[in-house]
Protein backbone atom coordinates (compact mmCIF):
# COMPACT_ATOMS: atom_id res chain seq x y z
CA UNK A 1 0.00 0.00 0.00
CA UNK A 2 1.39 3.09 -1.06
CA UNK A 3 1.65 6.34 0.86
CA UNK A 4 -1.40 7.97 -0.53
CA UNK A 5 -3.25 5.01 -0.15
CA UNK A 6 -2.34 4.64 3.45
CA UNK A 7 -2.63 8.49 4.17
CA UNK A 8 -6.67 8.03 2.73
CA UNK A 9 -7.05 5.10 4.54
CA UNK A 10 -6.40 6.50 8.09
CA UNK A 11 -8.53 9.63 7.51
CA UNK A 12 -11.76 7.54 6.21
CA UNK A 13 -10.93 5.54 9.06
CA UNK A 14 -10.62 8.36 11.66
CA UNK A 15 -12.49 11.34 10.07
CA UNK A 16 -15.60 11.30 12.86
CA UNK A 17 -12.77 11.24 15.61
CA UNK A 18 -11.18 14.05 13.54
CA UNK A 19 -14.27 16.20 13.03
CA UNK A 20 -15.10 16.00 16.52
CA UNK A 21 -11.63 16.68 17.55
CA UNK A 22 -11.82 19.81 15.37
CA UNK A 23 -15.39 20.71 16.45
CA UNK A 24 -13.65 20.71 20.18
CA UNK A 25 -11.77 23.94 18.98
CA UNK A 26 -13.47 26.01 16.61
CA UNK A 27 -16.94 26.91 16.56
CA UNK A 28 -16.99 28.55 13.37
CA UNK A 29 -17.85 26.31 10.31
CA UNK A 30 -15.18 27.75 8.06
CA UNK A 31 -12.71 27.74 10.36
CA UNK A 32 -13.15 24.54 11.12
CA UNK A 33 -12.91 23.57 7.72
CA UNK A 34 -9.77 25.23 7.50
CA UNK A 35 -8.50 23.58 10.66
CA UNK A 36 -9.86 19.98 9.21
CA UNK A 37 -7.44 20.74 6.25
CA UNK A 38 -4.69 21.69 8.55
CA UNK A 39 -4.89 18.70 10.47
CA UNK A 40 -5.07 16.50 6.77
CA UNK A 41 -1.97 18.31 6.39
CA UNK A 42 -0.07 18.08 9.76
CA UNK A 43 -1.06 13.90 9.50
CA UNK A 44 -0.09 13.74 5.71
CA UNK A 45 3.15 14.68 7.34
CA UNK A 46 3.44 13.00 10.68
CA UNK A 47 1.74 9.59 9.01
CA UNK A 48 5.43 8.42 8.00
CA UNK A 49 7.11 9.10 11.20
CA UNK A 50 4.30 6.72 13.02
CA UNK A 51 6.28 4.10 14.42
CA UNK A 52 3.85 2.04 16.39
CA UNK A 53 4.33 2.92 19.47
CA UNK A 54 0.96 4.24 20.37
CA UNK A 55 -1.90 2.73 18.45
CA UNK A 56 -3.19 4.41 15.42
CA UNK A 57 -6.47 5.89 16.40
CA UNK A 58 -4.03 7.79 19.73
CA UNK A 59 -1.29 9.31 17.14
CA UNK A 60 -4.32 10.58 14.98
CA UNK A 61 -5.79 12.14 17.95
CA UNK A 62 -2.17 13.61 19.29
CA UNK A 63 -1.90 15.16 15.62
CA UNK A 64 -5.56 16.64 15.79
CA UNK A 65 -5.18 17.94 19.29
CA UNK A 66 -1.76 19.21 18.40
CA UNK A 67 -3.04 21.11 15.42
CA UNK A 68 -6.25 22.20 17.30
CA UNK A 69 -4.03 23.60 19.71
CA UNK A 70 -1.69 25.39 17.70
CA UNK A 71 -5.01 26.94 15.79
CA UNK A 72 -6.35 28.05 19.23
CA UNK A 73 -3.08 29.63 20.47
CA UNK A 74 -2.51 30.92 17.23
CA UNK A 75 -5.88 32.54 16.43
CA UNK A 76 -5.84 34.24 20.26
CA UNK A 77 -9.71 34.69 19.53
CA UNK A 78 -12.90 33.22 22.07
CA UNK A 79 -14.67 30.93 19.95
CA UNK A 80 -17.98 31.54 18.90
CA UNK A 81 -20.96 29.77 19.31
CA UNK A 82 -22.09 27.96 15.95
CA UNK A 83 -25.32 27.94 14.55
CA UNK A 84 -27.41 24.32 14.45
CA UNK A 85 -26.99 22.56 11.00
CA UNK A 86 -30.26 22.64 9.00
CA UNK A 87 -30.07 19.03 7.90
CA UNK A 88 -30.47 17.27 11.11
CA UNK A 89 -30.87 13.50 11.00
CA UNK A 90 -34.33 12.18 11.87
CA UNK A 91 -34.02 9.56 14.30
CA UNK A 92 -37.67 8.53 14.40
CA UNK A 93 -37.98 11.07 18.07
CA UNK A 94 -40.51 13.82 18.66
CA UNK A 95 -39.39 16.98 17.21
CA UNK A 96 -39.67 18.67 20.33
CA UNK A 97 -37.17 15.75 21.93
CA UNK A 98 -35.20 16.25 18.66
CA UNK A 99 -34.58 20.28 19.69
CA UNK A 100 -33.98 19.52 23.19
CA UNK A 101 -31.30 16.80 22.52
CA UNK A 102 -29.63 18.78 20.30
CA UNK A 103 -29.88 22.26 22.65
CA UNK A 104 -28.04 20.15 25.26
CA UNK A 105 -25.09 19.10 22.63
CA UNK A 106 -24.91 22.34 21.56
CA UNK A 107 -24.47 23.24 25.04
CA UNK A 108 -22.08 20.93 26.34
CA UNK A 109 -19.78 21.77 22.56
CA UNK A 110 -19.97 25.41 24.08
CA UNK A 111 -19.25 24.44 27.29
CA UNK A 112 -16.32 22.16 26.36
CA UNK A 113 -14.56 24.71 24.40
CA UNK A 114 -15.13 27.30 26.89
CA UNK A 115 -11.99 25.27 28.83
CA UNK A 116 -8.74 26.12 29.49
CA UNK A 117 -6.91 24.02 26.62
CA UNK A 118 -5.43 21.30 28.61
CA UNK A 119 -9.26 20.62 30.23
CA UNK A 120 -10.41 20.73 26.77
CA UNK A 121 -7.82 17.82 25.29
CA UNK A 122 -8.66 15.45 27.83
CA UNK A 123 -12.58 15.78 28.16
CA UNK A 124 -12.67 15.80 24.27
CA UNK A 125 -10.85 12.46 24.36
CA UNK A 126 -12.88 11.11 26.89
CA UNK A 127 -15.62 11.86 25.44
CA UNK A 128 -14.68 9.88 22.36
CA UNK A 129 -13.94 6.63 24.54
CA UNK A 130 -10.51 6.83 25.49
CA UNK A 131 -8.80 5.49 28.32
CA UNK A 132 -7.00 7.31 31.16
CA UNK A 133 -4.05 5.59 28.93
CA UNK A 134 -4.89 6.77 25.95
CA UNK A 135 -5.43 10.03 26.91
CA UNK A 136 -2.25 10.01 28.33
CA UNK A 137 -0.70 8.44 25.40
CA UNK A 138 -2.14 11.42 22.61
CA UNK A 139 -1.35 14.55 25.01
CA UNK A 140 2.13 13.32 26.42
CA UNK A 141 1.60 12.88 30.07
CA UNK A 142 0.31 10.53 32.75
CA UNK A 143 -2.61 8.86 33.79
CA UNK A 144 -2.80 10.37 36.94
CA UNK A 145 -2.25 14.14 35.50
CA UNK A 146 -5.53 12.87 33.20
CA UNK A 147 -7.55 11.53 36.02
CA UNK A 148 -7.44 15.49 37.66
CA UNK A 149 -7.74 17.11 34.28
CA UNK A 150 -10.85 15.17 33.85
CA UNK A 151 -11.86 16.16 37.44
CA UNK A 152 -11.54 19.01 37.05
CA UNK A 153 -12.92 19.39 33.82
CA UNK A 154 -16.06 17.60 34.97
CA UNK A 155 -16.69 20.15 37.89
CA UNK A 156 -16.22 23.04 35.13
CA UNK A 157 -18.96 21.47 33.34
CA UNK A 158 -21.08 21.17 35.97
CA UNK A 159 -20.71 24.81 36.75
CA UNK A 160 -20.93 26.03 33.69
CA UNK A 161 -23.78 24.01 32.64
CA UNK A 162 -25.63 24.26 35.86
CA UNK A 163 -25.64 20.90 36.90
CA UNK A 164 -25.60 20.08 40.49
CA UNK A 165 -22.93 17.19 41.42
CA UNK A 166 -21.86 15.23 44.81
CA UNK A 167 -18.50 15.76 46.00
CA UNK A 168 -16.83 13.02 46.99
């Protein structure tokens, strides 16, 4: 398999995980369109110098979160909130349950990027299934430094969002 073939591969393979990563740091559609390109570009790049040692689906997450990152620091903007897509998927639910469900996305997207960076790496991750490892793994630290970004993270959603939570 060629390099092209390979590079194609990964991102049909990883392009929800990518999107999401993306929506995680810019609001704006056409900014994030230009950041989806970026990260193409930045894993177009990195793709040969993947050696193994983290699984695939981690290194395409380091790359994303490493672009996203650079794009946030780079931009030194708040991100805005973005507008719901038109062509929302009808799931068979009530439209009323439709609006609701996707209010409360829309919310916790706003809420997630409202995070200090390193919040925002980790809960995105989670979010996507990762492990503690993982998550360790794609933003180059320690399972322990992720279990209190998460924390932390989780009681700056509950805040923000309004949500009442136990402390342990």
């Amino acid at each position: 398999m060629g390099a092209r073939d390979r590079f194609t591969e990964v991102l049909q393979d990883h392009a929800g995980l990518i999107s999401r990563i993306a929506a995680s740091y810019e609001a704006d559609p056409a900014l994030r369109d230009d950041l989806l390109q970026e990260i193409a570009l930045a894993l177009w790049r990195a793709l040969p110098g993947w050696r193994g040692e983290a699984g695939l689906r981690t290194f395409v997450a380091r790359v994303a979160h490493n672009r996203g990152a650079t794009h946030v620091l780079g931009e030194r903007r708040r991100p805005r909130p973005s507008e719901l897509p038109e062509d929302l998927p009808d799931h068979g639910i009530a439209p009323d349950q439709h609006t609701q469900s996707a209010q409360q996305g829309l919310r916790l997207q706003t809420a997630v990027r409202a995070l200090p960076l390193a919040l925002r790496q980790a809960v995105t991750l989670a979010l996507e299934g990762f492990s503690h490892a993982e998550i360790a793994d794609a933003l180059g630290t320690n399972a322990n430094a992720v279990g209190v970004r998460l924390n932390r993270a989780r009681q700056a959603l509950h805040e923000q969002l309004g949500v009442p939570h136990e402390h342990a």
